[in-house]
C-alpha atoms as a PDB file:
ATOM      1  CA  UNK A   1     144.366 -21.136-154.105  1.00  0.00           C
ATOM      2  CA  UNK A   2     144.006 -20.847-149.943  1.00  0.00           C
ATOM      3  CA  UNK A   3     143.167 -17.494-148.617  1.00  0.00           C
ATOM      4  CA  UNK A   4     146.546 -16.251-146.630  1.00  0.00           C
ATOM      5  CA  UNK A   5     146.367 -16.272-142.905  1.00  0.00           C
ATOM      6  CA  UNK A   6     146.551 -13.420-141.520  1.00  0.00           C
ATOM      7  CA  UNK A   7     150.256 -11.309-140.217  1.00  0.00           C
ATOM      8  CA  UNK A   8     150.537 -11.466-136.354  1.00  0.00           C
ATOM      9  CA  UNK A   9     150.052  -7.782-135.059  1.00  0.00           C
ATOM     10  CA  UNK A  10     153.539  -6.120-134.729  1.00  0.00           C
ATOM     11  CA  UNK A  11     154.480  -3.047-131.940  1.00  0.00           C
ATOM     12  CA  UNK A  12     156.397  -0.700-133.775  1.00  0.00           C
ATOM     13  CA  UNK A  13     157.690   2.669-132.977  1.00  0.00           C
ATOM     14  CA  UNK A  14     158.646   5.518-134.812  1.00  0.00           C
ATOM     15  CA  UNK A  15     161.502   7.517-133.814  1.00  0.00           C
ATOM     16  CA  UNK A  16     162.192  11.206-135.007  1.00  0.00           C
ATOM     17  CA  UNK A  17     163.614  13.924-132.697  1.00  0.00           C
ATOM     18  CA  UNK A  18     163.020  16.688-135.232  1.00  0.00           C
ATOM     19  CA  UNK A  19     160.516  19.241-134.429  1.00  0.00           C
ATOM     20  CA  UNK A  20     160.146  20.348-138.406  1.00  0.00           C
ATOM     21  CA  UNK A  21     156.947  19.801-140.096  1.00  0.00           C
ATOM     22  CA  UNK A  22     158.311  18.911-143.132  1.00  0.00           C
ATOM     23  CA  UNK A  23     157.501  16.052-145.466  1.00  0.00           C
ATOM     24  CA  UNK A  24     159.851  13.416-143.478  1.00  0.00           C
ATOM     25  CA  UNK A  25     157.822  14.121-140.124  1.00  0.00           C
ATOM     26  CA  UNK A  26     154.383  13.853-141.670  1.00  0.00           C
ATOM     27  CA  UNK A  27     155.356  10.980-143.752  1.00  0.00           C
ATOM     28  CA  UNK A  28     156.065   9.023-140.638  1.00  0.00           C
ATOM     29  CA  UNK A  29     153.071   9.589-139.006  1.00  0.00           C
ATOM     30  CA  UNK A  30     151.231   8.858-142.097  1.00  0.00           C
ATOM     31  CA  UNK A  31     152.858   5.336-142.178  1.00  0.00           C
ATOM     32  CA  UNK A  32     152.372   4.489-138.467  1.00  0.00           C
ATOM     33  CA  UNK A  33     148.730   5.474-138.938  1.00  0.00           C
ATOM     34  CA  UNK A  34     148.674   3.196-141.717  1.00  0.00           C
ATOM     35  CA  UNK A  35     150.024   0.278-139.698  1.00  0.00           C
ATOM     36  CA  UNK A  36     147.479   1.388-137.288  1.00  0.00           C
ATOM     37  CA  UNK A  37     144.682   0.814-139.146  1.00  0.00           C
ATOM     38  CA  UNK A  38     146.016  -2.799-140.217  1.00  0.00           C
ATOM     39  CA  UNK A  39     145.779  -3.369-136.439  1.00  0.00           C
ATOM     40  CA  UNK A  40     149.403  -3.073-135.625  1.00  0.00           C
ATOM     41  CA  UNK A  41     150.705  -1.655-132.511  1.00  0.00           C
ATOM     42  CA  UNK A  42     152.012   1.785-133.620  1.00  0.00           C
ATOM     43  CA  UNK A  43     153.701   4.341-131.244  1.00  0.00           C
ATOM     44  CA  UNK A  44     155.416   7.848-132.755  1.00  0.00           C
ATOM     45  CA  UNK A  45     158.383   9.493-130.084  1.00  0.00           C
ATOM     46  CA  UNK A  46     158.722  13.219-131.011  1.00  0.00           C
ATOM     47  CA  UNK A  47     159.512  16.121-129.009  1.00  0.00           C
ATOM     48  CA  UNK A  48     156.931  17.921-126.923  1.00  0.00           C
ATOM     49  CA  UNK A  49     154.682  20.195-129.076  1.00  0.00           C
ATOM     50  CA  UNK A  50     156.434  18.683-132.718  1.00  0.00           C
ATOM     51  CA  UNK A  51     154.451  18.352-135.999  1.00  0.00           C
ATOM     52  CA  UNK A  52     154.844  14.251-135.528  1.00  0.00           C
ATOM     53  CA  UNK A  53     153.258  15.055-131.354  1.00  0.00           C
ATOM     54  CA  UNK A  54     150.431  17.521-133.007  1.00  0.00           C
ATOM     55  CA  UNK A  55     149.396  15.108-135.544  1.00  0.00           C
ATOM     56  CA  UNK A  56     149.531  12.066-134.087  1.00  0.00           C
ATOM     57  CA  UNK A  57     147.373  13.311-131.610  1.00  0.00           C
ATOM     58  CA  UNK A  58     144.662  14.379-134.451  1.00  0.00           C
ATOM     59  CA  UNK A  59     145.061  10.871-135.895  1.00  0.00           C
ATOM     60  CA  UNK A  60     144.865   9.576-132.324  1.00  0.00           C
ATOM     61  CA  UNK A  61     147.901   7.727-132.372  1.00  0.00           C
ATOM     62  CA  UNK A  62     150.193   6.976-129.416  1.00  0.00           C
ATOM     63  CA  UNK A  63     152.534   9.933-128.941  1.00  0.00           C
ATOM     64  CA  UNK A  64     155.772   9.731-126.261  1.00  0.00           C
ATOM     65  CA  UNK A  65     157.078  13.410-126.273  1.00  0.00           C
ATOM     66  CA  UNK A  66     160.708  13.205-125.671  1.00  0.00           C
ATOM     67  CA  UNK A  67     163.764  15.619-126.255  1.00  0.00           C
ATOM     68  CA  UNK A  68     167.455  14.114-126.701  1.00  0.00           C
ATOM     69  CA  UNK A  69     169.816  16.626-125.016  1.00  0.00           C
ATOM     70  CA  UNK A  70     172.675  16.086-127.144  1.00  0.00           C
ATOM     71  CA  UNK A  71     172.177  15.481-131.128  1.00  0.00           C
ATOM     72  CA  UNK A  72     174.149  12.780-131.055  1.00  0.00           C
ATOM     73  CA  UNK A  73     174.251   9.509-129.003  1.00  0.00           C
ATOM     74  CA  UNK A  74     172.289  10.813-125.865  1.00  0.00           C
ATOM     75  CA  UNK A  75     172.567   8.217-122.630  1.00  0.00           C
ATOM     76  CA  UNK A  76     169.359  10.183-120.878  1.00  0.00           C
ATOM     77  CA  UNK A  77     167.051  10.076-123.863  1.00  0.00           C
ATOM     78  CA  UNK A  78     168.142   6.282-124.812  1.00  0.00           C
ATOM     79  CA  UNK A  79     167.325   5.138-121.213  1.00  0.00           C
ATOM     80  CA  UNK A  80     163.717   6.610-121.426  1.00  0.00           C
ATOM     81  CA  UNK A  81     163.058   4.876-124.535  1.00  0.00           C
ATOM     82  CA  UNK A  82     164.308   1.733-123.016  1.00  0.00           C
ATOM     83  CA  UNK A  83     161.500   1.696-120.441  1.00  0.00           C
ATOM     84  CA  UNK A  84     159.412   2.874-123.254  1.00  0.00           C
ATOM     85  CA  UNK A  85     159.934  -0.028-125.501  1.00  0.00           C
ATOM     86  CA  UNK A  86     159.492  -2.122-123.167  1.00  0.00           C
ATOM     87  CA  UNK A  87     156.398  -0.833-121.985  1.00  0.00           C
ATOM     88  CA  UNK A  88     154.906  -1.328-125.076  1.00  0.00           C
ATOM     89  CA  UNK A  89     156.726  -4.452-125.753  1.00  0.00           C
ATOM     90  CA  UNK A  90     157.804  -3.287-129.358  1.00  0.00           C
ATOM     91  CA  UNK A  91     159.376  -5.379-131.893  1.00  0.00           C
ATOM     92  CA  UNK A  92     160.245  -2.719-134.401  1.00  0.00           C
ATOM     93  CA  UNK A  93     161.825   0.706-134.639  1.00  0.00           C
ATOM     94  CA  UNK A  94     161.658   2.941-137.218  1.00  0.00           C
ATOM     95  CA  UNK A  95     163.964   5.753-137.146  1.00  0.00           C
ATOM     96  CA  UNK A  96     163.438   8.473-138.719  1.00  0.00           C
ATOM     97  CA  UNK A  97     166.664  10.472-139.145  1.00  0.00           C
ATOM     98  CA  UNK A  98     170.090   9.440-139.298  1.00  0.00           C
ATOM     99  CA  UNK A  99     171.533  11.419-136.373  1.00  0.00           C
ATOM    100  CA  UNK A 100     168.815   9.697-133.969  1.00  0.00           C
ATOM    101  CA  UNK A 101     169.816   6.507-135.198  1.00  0.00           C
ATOM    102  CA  UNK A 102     172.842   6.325-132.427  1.00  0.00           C
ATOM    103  CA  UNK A 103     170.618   6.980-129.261  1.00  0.00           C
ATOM    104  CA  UNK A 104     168.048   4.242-130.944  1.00  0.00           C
ATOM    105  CA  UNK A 105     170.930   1.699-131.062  1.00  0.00           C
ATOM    106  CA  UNK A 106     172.452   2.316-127.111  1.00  0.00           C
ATOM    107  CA  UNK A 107     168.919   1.059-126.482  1.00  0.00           C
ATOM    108  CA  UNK A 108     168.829  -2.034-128.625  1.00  0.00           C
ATOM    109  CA  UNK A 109     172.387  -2.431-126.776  1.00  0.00           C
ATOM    110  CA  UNK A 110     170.636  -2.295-123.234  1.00  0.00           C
ATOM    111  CA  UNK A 111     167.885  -4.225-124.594  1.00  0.00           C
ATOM    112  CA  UNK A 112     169.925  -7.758-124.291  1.00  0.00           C
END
């Protein structure tokens, strides 16, 4: 059997406006430092002085502090991420809660 070639490096970033530090937050930063240290591109977006922002910093991940206005669907906070993402030319976003999942999509909408 052939060894396998190896996975072209991905950009992904992870996407969670929650400022808990609860076992969803620290997951996700556990997984993009993962992916990190497969040699992915991996990016976390958290607000300013979050548990994802505090640890990703320790881990010395990427970290884009950024705080929606609105919980739901918010036009500011999508268009930053748009110049983020493309920035950092990612591929793949990983959200991590369901009510960011709206402002995630108005970028993928822009994105086109």
């Amino acid at each position: 059997m052939s060894p396998r070639a190896p996975l072209p490096s991905l950009s992904i970033s992870f996407v969670c406006f929650s400022s808990s530090r609860g076992g969803l937050e620290l997951m996700l930063v556990r997984l993009a430092h993962s992916l990190w240290e497969l040699g992915h591109s991996a990016f976390l977006v958290s607000p300013p002085g979050s548990a994802i922002e505090q640890e990703s910093h320790r881990l010395g991940i990427l970290h884009y502090a950024l705080s929606p206005k609105f919980k739901y669907l918010d036009p500011r906070a999508a268009g930053y991420l748009r110049r983020y993402f493309i920035k950092h030319s990612t591929q793949v976003v990983v959200v991590g809660t369901s009510k960011d999942i709206s402002t995630v999509v108005l970028v993928k909408k822009h994105l086109k």
